[in-house]
C-alpha atoms as a PDB file:
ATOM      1  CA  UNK A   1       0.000   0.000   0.000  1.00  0.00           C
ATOM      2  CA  UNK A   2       1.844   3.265  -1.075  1.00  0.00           C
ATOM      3  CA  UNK A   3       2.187   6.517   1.371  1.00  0.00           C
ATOM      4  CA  UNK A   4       2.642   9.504  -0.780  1.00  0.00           C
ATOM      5  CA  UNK A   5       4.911  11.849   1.076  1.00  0.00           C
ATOM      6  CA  UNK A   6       2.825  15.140   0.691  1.00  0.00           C
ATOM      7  CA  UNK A   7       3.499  18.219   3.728  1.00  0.00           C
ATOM      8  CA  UNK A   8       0.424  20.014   3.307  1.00  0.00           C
ATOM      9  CA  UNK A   9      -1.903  16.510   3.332  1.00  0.00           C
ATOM     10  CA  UNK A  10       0.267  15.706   6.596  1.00  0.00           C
ATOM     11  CA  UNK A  11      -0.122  19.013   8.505  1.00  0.00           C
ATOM     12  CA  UNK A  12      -3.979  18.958   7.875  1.00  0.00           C
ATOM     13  CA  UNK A  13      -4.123  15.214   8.961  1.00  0.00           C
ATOM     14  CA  UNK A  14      -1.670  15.892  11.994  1.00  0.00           C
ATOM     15  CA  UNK A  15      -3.937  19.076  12.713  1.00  0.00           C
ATOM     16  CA  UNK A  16      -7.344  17.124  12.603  1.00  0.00           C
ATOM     17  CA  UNK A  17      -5.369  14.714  14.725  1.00  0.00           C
ATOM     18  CA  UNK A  18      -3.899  16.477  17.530  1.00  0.00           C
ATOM     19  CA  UNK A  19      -7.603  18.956  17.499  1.00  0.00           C
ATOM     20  CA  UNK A  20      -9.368  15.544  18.540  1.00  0.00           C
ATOM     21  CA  UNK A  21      -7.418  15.296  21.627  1.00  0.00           C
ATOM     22  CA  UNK A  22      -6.664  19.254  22.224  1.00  0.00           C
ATOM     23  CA  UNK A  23      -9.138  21.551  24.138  1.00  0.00           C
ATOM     24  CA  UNK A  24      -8.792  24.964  24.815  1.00  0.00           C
ATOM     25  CA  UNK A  25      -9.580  26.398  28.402  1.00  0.00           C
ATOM     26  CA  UNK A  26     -12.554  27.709  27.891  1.00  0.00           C
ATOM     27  CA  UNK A  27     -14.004  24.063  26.032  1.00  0.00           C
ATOM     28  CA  UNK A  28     -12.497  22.340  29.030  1.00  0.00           C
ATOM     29  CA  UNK A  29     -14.404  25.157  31.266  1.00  0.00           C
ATOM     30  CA  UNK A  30     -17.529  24.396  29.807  1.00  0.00           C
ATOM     31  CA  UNK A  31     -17.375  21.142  30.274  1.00  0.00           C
ATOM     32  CA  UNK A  32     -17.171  21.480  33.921  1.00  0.00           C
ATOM     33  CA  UNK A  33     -20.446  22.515  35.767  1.00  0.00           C
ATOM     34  CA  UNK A  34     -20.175  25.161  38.523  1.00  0.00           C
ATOM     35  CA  UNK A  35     -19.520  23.436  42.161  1.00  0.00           C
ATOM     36  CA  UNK A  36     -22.165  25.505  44.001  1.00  0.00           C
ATOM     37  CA  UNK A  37     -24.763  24.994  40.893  1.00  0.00           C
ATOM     38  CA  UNK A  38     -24.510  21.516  41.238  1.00  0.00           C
ATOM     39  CA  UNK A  39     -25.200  21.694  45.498  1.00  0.00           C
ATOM     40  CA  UNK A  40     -28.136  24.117  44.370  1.00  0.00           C
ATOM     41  CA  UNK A  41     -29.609  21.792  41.825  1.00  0.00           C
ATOM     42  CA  UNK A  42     -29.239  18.629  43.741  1.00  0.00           C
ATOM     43  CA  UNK A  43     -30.792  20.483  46.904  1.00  0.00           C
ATOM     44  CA  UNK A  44     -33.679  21.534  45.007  1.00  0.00           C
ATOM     45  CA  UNK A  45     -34.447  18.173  43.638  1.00  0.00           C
ATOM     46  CA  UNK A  46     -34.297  16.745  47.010  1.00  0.00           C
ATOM     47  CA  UNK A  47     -36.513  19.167  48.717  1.00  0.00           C
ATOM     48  CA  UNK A  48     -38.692  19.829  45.652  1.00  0.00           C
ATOM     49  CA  UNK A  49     -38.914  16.541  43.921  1.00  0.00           C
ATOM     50  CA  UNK A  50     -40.772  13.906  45.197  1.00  0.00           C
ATOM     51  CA  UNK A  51     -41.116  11.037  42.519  1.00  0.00           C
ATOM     52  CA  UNK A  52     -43.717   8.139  42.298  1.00  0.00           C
ATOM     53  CA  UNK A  53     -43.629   5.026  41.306  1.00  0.00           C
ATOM     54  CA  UNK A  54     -45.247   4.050  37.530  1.00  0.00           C
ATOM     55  CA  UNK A  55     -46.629   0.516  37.851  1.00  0.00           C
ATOM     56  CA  UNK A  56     -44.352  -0.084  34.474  1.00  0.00           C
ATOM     57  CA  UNK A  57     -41.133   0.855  36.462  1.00  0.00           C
ATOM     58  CA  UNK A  58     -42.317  -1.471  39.319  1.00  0.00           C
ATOM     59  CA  UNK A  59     -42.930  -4.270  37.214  1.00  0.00           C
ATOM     60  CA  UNK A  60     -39.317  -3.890  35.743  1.00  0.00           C
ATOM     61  CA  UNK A  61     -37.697  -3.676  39.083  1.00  0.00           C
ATOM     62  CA  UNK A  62     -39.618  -6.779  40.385  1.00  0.00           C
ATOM     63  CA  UNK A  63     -38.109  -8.568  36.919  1.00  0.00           C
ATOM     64  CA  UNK A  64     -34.602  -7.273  37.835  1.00  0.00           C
ATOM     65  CA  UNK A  65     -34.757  -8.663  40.970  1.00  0.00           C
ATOM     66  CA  UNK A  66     -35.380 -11.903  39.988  1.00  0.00           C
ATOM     67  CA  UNK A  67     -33.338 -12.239  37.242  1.00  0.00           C
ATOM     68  CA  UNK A  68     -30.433 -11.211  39.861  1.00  0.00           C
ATOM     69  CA  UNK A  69     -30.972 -14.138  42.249  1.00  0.00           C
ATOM     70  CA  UNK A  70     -31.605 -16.713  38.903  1.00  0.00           C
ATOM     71  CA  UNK A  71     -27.592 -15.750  38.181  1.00  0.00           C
ATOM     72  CA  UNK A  72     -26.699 -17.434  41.073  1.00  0.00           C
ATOM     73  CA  UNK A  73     -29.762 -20.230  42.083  1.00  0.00           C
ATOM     74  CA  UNK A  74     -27.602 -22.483  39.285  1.00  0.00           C
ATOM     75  CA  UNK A  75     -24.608 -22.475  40.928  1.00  0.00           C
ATOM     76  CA  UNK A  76     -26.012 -22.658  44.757  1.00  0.00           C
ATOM     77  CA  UNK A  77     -25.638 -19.442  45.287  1.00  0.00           C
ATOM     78  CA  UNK A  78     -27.426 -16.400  46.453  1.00  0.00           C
ATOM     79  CA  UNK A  79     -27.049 -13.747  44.227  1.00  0.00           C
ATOM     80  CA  UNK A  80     -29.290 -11.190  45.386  1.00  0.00           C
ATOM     81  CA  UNK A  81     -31.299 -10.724  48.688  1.00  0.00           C
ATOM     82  CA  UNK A  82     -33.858  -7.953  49.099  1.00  0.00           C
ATOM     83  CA  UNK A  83     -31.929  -5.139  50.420  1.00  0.00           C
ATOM     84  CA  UNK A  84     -30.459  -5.215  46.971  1.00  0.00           C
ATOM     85  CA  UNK A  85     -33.912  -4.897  45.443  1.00  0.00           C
ATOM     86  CA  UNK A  86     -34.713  -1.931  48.160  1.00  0.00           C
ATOM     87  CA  UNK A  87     -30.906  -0.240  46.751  1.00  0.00           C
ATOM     88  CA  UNK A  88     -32.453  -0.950  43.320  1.00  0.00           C
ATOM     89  CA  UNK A  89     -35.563   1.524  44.030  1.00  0.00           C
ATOM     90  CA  UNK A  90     -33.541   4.242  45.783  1.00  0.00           C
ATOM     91  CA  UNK A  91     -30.696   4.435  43.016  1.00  0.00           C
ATOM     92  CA  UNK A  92     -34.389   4.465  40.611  1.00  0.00           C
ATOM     93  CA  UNK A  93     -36.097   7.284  42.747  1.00  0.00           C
ATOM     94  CA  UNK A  94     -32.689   9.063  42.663  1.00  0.00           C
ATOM     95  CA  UNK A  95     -32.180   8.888  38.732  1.00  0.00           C
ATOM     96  CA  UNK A  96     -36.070  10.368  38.322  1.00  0.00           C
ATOM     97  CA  UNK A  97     -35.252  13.270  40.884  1.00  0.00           C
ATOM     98  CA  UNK A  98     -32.056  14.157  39.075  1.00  0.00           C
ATOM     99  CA  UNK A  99     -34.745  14.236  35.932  1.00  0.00           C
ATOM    100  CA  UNK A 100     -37.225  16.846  38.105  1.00  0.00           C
ATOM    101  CA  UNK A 101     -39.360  14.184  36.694  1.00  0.00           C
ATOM    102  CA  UNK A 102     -42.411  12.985  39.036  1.00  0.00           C
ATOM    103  CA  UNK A 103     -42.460   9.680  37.911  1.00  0.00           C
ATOM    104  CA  UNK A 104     -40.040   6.772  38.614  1.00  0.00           C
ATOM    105  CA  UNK A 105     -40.245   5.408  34.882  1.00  0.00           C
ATOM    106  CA  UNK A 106     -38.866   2.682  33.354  1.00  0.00           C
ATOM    107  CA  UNK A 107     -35.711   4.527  32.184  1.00  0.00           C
ATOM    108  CA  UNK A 108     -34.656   5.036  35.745  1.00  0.00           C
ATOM    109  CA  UNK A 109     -34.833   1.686  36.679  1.00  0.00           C
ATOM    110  CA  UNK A 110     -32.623   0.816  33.516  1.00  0.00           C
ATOM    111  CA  UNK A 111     -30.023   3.362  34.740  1.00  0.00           C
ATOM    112  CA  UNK A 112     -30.311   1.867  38.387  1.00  0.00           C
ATOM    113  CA  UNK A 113     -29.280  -1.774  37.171  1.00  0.00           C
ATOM    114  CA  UNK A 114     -26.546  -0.534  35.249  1.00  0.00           C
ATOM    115  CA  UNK A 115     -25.007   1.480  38.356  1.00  0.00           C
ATOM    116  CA  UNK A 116     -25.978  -1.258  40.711  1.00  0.00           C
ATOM    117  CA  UNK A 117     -24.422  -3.806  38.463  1.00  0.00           C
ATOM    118  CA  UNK A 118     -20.878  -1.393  38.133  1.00  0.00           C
ATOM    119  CA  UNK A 119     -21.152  -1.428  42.027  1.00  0.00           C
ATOM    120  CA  UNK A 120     -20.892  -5.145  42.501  1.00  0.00           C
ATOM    121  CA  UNK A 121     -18.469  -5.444  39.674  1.00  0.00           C
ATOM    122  CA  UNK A 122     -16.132  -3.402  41.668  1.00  0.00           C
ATOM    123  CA  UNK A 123     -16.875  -4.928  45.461  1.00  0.00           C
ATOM    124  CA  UNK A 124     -18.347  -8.374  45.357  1.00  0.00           C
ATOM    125  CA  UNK A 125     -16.880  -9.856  42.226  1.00  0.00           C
ATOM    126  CA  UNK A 126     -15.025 -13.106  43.902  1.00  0.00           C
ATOM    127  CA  UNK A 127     -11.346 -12.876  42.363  1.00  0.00           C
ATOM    128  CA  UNK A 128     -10.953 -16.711  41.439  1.00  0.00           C
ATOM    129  CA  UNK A 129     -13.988 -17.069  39.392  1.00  0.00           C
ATOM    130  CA  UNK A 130     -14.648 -13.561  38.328  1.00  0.00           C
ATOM    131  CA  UNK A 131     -18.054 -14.025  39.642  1.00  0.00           C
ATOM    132  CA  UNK A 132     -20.414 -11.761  41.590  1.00  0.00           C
ATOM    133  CA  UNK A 133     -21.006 -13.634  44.677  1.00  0.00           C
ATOM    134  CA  UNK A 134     -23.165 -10.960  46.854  1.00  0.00           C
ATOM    135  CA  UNK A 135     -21.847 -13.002  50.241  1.00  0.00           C
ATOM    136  CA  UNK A 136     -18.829 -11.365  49.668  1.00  0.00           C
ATOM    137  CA  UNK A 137     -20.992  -8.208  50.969  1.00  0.00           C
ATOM    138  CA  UNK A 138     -23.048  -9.736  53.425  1.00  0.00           C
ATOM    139  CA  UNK A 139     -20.175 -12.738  55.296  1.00  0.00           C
ATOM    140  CA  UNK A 140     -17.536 -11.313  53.909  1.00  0.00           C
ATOM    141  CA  UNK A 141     -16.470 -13.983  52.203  1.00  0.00           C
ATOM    142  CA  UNK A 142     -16.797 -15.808  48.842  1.00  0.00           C
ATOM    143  CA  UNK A 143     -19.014 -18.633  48.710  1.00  0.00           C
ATOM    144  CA  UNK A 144     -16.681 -20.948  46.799  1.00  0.00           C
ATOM    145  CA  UNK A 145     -13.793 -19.651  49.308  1.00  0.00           C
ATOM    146  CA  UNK A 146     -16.045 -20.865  52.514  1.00  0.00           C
ATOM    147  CA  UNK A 147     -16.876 -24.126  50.669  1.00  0.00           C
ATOM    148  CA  UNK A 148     -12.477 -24.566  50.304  1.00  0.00           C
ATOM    149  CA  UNK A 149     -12.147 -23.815  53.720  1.00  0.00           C
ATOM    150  CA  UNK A 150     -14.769 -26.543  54.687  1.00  0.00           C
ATOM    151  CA  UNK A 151     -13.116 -28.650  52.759  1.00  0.00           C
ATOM    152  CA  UNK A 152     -10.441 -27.939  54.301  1.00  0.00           C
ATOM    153  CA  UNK A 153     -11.197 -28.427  57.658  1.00  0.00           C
ATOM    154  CA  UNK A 154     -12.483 -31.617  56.521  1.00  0.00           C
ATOM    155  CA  UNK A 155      -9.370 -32.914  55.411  1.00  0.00           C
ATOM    156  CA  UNK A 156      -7.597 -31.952  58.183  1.00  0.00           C
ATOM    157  CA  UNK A 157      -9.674 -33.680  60.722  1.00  0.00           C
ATOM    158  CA  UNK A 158      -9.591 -37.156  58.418  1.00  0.00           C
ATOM    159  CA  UNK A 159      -5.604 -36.734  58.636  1.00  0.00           C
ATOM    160  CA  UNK A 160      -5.828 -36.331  62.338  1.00  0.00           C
ATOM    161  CA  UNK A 161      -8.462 -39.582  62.403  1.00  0.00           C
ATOM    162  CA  UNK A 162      -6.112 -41.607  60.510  1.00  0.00           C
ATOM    163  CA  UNK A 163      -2.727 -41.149  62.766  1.00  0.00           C
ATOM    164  CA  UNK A 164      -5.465 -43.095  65.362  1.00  0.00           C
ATOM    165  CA  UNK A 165      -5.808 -42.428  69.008  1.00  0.00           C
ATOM    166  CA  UNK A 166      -3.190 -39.528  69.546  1.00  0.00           C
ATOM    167  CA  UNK A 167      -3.657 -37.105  72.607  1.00  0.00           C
ATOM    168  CA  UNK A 168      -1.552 -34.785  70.788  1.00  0.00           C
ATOM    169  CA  UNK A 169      -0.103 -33.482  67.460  1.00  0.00           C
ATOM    170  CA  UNK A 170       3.228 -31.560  66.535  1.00  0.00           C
ATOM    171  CA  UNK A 171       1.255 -28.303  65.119  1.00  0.00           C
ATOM    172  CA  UNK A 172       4.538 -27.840  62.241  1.00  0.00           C
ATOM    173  CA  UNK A 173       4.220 -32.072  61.650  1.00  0.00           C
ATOM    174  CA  UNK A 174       0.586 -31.713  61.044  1.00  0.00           C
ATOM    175  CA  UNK A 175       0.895 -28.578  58.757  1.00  0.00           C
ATOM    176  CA  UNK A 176       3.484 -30.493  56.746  1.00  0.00           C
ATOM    177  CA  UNK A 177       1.472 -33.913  56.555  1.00  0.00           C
ATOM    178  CA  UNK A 178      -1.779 -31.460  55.456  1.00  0.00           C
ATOM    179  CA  UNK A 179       0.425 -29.496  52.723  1.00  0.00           C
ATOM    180  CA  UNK A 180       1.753 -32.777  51.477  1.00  0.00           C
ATOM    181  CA  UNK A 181      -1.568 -34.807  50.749  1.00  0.00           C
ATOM    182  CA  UNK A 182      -3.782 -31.954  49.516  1.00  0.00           C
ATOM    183  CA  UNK A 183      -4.048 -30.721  46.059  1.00  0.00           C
ATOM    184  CA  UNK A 184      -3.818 -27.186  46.281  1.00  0.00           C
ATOM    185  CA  UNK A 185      -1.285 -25.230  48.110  1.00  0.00           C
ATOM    186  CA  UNK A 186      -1.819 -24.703  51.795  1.00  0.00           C
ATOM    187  CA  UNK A 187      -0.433 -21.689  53.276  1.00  0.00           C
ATOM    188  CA  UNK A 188      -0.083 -21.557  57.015  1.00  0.00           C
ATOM    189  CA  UNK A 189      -2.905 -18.835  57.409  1.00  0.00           C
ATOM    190  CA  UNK A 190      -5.342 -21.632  55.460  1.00  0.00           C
ATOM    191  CA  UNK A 191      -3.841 -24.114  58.087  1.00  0.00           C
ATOM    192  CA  UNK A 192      -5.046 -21.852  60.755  1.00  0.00           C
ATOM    193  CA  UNK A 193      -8.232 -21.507  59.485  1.00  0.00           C
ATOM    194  CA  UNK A 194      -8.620 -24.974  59.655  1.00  0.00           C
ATOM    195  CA  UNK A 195      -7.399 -25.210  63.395  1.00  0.00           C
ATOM    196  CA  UNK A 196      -9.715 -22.418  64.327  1.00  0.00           C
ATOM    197  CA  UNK A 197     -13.093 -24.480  62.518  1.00  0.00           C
ATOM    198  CA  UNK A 198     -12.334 -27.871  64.215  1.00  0.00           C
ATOM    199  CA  UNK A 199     -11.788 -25.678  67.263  1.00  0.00           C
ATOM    200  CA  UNK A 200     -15.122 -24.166  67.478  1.00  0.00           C
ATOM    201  CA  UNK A 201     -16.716 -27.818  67.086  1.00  0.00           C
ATOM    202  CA  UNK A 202     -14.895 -28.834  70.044  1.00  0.00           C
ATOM    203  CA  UNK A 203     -13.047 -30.805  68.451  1.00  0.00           C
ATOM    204  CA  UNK A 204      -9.226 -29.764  69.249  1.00  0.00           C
ATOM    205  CA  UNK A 205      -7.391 -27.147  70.770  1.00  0.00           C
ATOM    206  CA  UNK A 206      -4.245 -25.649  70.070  1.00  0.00           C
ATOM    207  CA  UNK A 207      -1.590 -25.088  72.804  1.00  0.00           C
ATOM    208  CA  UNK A 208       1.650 -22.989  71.333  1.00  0.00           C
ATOM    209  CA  UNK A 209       2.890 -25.730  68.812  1.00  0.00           C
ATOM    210  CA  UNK A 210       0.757 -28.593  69.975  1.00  0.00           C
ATOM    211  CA  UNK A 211      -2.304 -29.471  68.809  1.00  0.00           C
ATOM    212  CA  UNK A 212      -4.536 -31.455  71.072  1.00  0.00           C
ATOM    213  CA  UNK A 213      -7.551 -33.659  70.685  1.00  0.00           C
ATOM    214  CA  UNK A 214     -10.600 -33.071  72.782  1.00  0.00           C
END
């Protein structure tokens, strides 16, 4: 493909270039909306605006809802639990105010999933399966990370079983012996974990670097 060398098609290609990406002050000024308008404005629709519900808009949110918990009913998972359905209506009400509109339409509610859904992108997304687990928000932790530290705990109390009737463990022998029959990589914090769950059902205690059997 040729590239005819010609300065005055460059500098008007280079100029239409660079003007894309260049703005002068007073574009960049307009683009910015006065600090103390924007307090006035959203005061006013606050005070002022007072938006009601369309039935249309209600029956949309009721379908969001549901479709949230069906993402995770498939996997065992709960997905969605009313408060998110209640965060659904505000961030709805909200979008009509910012309209001055008196109606909570159907447009509202569209722009109140796609915020919503943003929001959990950002804090409840679980970071090994790229999934939105919404126990991440309420427990604090992933559902498929509690079911791995069941597991676990599980394993750990088989391994225990099988050395038979031992009053008491080596805590660093028992942390090797775990890291060396389990498939994924145990760090000592998992270990821990472990202890901590076969702890609270009475089932061991740990005593500096012993662990004893109940």
């Amino acid at each position: 493909m040729l590239d005819p060398q010609d300065e005055a098609y460059d500098r008007r290609l280079a100029h239409h270039l660079v003007a894309l990406y260049y703005q002068t002050e007073e574009q960049m000024q307009e683009e910015h909306m006065d600090m103390a308008l924007l307090k006035d404005y959203i005061a006013y629709a606050r005070t002022y605006v007072t938006p009601k519900l369309t039935e249309e808009a209600g029956q949309a949110l009721i379908e969001a809802y549901v479709d949230m918990r069906k993402v995770g009913s498939g996997r065992g998972m709960v997905s969605a639990y009313p408060r998110q359905l209640e965060s659904l209506i505000r961030l709805a009400e909200a979008h009509s105010k910012v309209r001055f509109s008196n109606k909570v339409e159907t447009i509202d509610v569209e722009e109140a999933k796609r915020l919503h859904r943003e929001a959990l992108k950002q804090s409840a997304t679980d970071p090994r399966t790229g999934i939105v687990d919404i126990s991440i928000l309420t427990t604090g932790m992933s559902a498929t990370a509690r079911k791995r530290k069941e597991e676990l705990a599980q394993a750990l109390k088989k391994l225990i079983q099988s050395k038979g009737k031992t009053p008491a463990l080596k805590y660093q022998l028992l942390f090797e012996d775990l890291r060396a029959q389990s498939d994924v990589a145990v760090t000592k914090e998992m270990f821990e974990e472990a202890l901590h769950a076969l702890a609270d059902e009475d089932y061991l205690t740990v005593t500096g670097k012993t662990v004893r059997l109940l």
